[in-house]
C-alpha atoms as a PDB file:
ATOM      1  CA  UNK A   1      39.494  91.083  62.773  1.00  0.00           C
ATOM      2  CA  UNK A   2      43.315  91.367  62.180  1.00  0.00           C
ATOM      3  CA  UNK A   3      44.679  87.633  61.291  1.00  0.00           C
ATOM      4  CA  UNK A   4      47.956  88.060  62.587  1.00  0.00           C
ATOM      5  CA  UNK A   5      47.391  90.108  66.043  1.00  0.00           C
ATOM      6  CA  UNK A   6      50.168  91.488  68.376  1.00  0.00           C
ATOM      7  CA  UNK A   7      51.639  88.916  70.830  1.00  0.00           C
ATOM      8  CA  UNK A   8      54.838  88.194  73.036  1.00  0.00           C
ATOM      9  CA  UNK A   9      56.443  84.857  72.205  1.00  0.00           C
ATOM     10  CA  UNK A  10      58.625  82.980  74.672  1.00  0.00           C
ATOM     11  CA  UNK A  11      61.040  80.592  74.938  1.00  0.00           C
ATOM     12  CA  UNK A  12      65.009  79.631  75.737  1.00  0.00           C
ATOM     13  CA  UNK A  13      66.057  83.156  77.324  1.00  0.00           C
ATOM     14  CA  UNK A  14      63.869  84.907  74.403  1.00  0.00           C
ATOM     15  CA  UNK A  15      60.929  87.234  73.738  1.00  0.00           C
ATOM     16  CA  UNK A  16      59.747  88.318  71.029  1.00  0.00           C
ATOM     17  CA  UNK A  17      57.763  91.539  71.203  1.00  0.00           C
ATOM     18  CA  UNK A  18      56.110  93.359  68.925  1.00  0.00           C
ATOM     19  CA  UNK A  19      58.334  96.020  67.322  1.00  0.00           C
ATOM     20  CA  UNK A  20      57.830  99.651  68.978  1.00  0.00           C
ATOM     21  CA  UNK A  21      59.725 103.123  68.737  1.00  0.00           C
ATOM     22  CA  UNK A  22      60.950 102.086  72.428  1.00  0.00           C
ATOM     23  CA  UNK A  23      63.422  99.432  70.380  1.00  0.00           C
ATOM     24  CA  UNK A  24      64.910 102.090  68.433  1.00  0.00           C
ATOM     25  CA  UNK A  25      68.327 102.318  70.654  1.00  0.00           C
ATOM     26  CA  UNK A  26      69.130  98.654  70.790  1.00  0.00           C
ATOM     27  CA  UNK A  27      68.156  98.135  67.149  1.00  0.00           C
ATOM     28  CA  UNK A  28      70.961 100.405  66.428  1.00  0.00           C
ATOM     29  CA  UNK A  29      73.171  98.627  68.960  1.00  0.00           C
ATOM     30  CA  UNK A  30      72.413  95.415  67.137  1.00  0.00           C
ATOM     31  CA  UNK A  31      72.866  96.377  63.819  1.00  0.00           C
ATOM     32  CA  UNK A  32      76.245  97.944  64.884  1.00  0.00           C
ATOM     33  CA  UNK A  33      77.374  94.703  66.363  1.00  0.00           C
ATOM     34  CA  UNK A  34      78.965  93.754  62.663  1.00  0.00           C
ATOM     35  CA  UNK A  35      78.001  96.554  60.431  1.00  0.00           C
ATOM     36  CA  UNK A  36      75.246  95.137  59.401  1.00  0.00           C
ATOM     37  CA  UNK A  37      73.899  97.715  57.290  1.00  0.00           C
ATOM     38  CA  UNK A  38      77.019  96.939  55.519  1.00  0.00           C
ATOM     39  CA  UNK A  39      76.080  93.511  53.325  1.00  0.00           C
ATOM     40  CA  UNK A  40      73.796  94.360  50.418  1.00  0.00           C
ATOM     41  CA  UNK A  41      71.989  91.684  50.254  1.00  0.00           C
ATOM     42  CA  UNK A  42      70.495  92.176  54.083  1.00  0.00           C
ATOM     43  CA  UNK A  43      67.148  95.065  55.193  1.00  0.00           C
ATOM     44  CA  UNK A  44      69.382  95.758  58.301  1.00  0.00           C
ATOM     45  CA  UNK A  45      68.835  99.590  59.165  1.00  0.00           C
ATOM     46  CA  UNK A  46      72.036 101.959  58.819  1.00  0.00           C
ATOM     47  CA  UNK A  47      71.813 104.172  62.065  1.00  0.00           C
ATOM     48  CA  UNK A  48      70.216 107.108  60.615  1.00  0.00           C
ATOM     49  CA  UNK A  49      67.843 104.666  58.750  1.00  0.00           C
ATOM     50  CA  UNK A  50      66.511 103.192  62.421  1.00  0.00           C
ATOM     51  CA  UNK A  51      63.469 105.011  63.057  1.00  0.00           C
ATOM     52  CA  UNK A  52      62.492 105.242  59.459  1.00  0.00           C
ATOM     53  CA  UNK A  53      62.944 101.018  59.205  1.00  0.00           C
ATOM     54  CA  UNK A  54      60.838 101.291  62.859  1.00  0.00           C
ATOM     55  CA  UNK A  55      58.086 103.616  61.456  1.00  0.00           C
ATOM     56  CA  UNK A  56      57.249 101.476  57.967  1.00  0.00           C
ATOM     57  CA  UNK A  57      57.109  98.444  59.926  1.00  0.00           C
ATOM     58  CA  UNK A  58      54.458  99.954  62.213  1.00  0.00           C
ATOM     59  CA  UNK A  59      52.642 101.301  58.782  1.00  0.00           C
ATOM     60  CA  UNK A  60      53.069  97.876  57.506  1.00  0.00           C
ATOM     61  CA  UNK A  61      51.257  96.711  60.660  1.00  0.00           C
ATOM     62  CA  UNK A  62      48.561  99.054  60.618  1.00  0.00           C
ATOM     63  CA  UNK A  63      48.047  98.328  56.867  1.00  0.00           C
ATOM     64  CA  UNK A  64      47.246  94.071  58.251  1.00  0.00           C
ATOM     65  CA  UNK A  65      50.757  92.844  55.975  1.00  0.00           C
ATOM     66  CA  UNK A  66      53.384  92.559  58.815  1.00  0.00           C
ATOM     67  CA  UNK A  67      54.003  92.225  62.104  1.00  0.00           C
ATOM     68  CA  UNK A  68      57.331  92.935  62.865  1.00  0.00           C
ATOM     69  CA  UNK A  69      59.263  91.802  66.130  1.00  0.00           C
ATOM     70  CA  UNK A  70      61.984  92.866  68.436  1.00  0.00           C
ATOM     71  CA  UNK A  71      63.654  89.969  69.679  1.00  0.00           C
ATOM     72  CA  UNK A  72      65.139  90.357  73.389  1.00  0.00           C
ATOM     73  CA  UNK A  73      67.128  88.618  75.588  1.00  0.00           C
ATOM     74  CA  UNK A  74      65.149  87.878  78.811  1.00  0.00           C
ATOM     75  CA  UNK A  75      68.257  88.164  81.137  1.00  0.00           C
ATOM     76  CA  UNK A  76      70.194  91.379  79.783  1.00  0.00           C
ATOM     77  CA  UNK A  77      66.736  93.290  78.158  1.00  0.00           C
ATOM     78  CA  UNK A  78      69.347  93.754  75.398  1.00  0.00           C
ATOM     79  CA  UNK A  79      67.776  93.624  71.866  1.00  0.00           C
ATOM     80  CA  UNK A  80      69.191  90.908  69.273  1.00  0.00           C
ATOM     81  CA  UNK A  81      67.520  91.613  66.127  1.00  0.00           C
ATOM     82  CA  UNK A  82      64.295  91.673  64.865  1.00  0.00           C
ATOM     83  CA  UNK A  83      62.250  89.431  62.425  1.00  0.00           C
ATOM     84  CA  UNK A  84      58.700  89.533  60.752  1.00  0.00           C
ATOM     85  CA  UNK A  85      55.749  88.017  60.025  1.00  0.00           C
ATOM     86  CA  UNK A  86      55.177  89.783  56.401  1.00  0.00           C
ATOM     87  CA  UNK A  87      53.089  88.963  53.000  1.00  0.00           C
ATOM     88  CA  UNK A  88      49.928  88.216  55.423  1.00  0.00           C
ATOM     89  CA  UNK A  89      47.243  86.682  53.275  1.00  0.00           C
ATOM     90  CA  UNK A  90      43.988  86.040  55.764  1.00  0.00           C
ATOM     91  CA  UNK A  91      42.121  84.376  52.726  1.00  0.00           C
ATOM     92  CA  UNK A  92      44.530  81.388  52.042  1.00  0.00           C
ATOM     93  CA  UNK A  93      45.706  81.512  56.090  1.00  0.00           C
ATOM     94  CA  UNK A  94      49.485  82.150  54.624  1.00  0.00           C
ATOM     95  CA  UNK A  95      52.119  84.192  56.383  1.00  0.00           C
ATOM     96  CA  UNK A  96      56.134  84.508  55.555  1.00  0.00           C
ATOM     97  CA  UNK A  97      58.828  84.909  58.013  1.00  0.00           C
ATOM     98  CA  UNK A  98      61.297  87.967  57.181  1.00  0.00           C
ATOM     99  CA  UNK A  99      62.797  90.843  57.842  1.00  0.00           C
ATOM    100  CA  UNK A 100      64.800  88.575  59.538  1.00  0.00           C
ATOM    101  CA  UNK A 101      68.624  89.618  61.443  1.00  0.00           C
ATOM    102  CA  UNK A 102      70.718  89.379  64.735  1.00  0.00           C
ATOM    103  CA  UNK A 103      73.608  91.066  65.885  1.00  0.00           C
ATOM    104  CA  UNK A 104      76.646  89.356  65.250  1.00  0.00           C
ATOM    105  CA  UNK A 105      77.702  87.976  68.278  1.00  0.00           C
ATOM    106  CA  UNK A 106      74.224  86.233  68.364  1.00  0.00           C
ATOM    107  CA  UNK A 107      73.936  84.437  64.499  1.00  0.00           C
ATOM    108  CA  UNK A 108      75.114  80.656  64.938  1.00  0.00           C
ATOM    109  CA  UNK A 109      73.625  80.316  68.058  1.00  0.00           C
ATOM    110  CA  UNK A 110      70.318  79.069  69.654  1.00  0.00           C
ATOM    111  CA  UNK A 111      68.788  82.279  68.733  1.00  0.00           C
ATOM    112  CA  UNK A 112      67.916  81.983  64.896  1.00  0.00           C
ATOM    113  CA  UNK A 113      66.230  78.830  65.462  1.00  0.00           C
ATOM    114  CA  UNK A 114      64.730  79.247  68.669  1.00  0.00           C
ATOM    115  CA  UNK A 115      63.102  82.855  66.824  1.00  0.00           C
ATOM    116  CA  UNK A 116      61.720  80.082  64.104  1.00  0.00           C
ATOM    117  CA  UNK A 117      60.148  77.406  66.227  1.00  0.00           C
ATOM    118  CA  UNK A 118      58.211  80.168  68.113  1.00  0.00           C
ATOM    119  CA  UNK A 119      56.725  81.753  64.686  1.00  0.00           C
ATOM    120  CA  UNK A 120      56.389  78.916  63.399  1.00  0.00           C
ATOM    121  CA  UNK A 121      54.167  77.325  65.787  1.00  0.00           C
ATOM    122  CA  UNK A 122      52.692  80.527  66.435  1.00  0.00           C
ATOM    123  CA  UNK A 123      51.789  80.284  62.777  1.00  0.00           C
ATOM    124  CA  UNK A 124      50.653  76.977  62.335  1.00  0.00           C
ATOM    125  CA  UNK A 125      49.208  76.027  65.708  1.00  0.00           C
ATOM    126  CA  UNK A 126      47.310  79.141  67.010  1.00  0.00           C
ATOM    127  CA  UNK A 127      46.766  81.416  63.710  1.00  0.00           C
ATOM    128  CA  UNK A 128      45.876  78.097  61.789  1.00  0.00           C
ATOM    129  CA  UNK A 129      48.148  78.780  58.878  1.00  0.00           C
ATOM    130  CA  UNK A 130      48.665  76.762  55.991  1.00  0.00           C
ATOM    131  CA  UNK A 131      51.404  77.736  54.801  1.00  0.00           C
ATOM    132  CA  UNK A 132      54.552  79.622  55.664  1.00  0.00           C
ATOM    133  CA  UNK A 133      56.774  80.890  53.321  1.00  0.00           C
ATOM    134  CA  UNK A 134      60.446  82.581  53.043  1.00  0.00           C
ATOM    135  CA  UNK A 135      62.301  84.663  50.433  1.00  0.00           C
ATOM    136  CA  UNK A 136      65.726  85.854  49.799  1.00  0.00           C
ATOM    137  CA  UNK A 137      68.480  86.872  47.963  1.00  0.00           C
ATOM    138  CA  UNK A 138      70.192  84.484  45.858  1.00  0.00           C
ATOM    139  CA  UNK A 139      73.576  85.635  46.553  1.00  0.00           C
ATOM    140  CA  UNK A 140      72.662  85.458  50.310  1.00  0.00           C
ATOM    141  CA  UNK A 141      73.757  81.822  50.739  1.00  0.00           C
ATOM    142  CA  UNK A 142      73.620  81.881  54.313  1.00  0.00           C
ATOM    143  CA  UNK A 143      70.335  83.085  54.655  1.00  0.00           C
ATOM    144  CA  UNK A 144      69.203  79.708  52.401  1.00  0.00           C
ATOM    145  CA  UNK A 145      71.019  77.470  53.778  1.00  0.00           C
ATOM    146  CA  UNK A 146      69.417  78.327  57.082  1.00  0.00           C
ATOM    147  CA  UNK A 147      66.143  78.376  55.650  1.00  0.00           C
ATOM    148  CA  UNK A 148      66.919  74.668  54.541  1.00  0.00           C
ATOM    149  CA  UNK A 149      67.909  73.569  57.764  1.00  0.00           C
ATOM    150  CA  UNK A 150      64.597  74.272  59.076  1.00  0.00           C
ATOM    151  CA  UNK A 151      62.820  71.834  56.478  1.00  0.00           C
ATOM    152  CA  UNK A 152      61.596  74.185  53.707  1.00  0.00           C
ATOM    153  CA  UNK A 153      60.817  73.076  50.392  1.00  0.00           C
ATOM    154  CA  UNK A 154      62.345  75.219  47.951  1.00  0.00           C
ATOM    155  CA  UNK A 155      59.879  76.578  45.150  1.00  0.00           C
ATOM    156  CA  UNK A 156      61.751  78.373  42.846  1.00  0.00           C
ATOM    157  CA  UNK A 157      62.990  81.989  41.625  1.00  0.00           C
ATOM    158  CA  UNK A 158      61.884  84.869  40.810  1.00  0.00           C
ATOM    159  CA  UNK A 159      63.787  86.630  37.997  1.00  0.00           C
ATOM    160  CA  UNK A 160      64.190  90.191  38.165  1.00  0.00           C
ATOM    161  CA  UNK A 161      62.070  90.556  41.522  1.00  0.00           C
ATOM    162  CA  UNK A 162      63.220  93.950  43.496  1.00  0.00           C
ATOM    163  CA  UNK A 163      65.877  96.291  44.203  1.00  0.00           C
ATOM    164  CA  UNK A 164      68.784  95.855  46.451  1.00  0.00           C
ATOM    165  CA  UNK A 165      70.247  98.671  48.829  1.00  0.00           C
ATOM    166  CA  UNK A 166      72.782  99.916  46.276  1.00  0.00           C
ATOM    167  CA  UNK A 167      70.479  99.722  43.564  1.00  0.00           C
ATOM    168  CA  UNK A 168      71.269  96.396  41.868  1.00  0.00           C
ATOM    169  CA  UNK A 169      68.129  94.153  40.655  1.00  0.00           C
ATOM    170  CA  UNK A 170      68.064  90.943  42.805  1.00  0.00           C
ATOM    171  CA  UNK A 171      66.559  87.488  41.825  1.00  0.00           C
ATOM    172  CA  UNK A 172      64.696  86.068  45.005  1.00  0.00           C
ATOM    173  CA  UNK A 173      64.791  82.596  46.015  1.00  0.00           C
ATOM    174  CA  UNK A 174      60.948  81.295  47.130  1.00  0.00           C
ATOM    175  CA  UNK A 175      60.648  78.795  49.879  1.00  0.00           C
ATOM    176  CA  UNK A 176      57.694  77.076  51.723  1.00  0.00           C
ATOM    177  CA  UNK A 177      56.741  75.051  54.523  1.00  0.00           C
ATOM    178  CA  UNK A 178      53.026  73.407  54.367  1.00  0.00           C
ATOM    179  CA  UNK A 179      51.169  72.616  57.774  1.00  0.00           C
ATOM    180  CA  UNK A 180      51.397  68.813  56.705  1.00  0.00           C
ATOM    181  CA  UNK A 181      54.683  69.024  57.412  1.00  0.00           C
ATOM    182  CA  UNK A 182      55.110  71.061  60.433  1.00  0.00           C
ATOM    183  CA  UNK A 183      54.808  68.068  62.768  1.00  0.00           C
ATOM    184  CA  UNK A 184      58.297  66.643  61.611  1.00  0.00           C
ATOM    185  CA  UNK A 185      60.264  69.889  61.593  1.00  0.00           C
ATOM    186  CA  UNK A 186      59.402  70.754  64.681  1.00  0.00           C
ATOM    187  CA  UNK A 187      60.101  67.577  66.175  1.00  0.00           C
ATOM    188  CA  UNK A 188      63.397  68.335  63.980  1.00  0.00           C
ATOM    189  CA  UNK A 189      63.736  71.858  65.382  1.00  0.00           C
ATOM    190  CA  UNK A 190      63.331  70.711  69.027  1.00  0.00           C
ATOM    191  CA  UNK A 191      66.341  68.029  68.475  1.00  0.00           C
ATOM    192  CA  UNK A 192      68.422  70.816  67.137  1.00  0.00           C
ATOM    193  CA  UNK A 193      67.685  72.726  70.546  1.00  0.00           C
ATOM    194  CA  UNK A 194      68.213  69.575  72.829  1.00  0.00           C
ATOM    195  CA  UNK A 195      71.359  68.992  71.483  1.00  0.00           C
ATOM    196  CA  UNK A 196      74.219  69.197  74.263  1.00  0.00           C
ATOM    197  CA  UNK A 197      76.198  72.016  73.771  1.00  0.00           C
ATOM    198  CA  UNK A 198      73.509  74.700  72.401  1.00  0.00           C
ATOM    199  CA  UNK A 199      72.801  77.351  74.480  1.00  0.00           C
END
């Protein structure tokens, strides 16, 4: 049996659905919002690259190590982004959220942590997990700080890990969030969403 199966996740104006060639249009309308293929230190497709970013994901998938989302907007159909669950270990019941971007005129709004409260209790309260992890770029300060926000424990570096786009060698920045302390961030997460104001 496949630990992490396909599912549609709902909630606040959002699906996520798992990622299909069908996406391959408003991926590249996404990305496009911002250049996103652009900043080095992001997986964001270039347009030519869409399909080929589509079809590893759905190896990857087949292979049992990620499941890879779209993420939609319930009232337009438009698609946002996508994000990931990826590094799948069944044995330990560990997953890591990734792969993980939204069109510009999206990012600083309800939508990046709306996407996390739905994986993550996905991940911790139906698939049993325990533990979720992260990883990024240490020049991508955004991407950590957001990671932070949501209550993840940082766990250190790794030196040297993998290549960026343009072919510089990036050190990657480990984070981890242990079942044990789910219950608080997601009462923390649903404050963040209550608050007056977010959409």
């Amino acid at each position: 049996m496949i630990f992490v199966e396909p599912v549609t996740l709902t909630a606040r104006g959002l699906r996520l659905v798992p990622l299909e060639l069908n996406h391959e249009a408003g991926l590249r309308s996404a990305a496009a919002d911002g250049e996103l293929w652009n900043l080095r230190i992001t997986s964001v497709p270039a347009p030519d690259e869409t399909r080929g970013y589509i079809d590893t994901a759905l190896q990857a998938r087949e292979e049992g190590h990620r499941m890879a989302f779209a993420v939609i907007e319930e009232a337009s159909g438009a698609v946002l982004g996508s994000t990931s669950y990826h590094d799948i270990l069944p044995a330990v019941k560990r997953v890591e959220i990734g792969y993980t971007w939204y069109a510009k005129r999206v990012q600083r709004t309800h939508v990046n942590t709306t996407c996390k409260l739905l994986l993550l209790t996905h991940a911790f309260d139906t698939l049993g997990c325990n533990v979720v992890g992260w990883r990024t770029d240490n020049f991508n300060y955004v991407s950590q700080r957001a990671i932070e926000r949501l209550g993840a424990k940082k766990d250190g570096v790794i030196r040297g890990n993998v290549l960026r786009r343009d072919g510089t060698i990036r050190d990657t920045v480990m984070y981890s969030l242990h079942k044990g302390e789910w219950p608080e961030v997601r009462a923390q997460l649903n404050y963040l969403l209550s608050r007056p104001g977010v959409q």
